[in-house]
Protein backbone atom coordinates (compact mmCIF):
# COMPACT_ATOMS: atom_id res chain seq x y z
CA UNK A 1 2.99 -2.77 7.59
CA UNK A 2 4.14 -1.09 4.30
CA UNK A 3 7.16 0.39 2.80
CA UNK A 4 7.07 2.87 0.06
CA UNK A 5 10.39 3.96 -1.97
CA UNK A 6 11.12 5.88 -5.06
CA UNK A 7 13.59 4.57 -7.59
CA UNK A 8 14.62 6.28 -10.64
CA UNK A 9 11.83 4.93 -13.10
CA UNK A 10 9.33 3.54 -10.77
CA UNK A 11 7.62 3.81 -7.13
CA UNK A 12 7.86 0.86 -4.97
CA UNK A 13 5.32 -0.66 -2.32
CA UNK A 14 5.94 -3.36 -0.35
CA UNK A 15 3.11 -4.81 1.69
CA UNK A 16 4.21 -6.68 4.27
CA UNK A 17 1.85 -9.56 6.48
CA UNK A 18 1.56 -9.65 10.15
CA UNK A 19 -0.25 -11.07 12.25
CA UNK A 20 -1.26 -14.76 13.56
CA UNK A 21 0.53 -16.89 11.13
CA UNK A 22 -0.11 -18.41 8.43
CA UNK A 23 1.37 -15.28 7.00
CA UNK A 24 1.70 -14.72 3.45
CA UNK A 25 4.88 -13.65 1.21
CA UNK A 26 5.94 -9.92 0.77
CA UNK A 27 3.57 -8.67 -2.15
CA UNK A 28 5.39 -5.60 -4.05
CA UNK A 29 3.73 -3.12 -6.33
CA UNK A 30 6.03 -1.64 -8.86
CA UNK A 31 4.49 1.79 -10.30
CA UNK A 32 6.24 2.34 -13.47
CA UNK A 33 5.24 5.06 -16.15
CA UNK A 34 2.91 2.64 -18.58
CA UNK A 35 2.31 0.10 -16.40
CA UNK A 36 1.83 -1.70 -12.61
CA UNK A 37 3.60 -4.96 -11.53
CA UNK A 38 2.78 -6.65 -8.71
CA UNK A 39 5.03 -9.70 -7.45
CA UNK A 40 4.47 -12.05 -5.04
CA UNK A 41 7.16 -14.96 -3.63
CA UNK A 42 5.62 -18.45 -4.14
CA UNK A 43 7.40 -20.80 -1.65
CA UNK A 44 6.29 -24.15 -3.42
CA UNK A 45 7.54 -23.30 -6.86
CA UNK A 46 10.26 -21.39 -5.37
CA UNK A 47 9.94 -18.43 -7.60
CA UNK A 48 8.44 -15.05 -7.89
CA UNK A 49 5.38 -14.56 -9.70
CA UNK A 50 4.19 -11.45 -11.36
CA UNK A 51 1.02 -9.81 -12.80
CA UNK A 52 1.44 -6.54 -15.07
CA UNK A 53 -1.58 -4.12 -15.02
CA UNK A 54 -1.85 -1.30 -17.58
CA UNK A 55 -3.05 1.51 -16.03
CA UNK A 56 -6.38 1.90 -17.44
CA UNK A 57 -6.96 -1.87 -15.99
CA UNK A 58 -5.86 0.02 -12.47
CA UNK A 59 -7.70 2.09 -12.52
CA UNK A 60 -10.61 -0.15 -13.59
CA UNK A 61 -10.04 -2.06 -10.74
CA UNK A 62 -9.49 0.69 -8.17
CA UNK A 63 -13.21 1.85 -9.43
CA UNK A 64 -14.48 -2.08 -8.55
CA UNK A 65 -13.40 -1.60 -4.90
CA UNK A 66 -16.18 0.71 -4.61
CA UNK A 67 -18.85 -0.60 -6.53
CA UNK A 68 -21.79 -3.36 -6.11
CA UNK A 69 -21.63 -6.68 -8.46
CA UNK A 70 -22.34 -6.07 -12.06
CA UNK A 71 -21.04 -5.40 -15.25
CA UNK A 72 -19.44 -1.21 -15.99
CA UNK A 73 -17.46 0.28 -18.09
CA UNK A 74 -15.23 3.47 -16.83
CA UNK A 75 -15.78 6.53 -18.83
CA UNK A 76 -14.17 9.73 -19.04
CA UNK A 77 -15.13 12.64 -16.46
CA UNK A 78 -15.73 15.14 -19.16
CA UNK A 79 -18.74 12.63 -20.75
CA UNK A 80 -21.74 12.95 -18.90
């Protein structure tokens, strides 16, 4: 399950484990103009961690979801 809200400067996703436990914390994406957070409760060090993307490293990695092991580099759509 997943929630998705706008705020004033950023869009918010919240995915949300279910299932057979062990379940894992809340994971939320913050969309901001320059940038991608993601955040993630950690229940042993009883704090939230958090990973910032930029958004060419986004979409970098929305490219890898989709692509066999090796090495690439993203170029852009008007270089052939």
């Amino acid at each position: 399950m997943f929630t998705i809200e706008h705020d004033f400067d950023a869009t918010v996703v919240t995915l949300i484990d279910e299932g057979t436990a062990p379940l894992q914390e809340d994971i939320t994406i913050n969309a901001f103009e320059d940038c991608i957070t993601v955040e993630q409760y950690v229940a042993r060090l009883d704090k939230v961690q958090k990973i910032t993307f930029s958004l060419s490293q986004m979409q970098e990695l929305a490219a890898a979801l989709d692509l066999p092991e090796g090495v690439y580099k993203l170029r852009p759509a008007d270089q052939d």
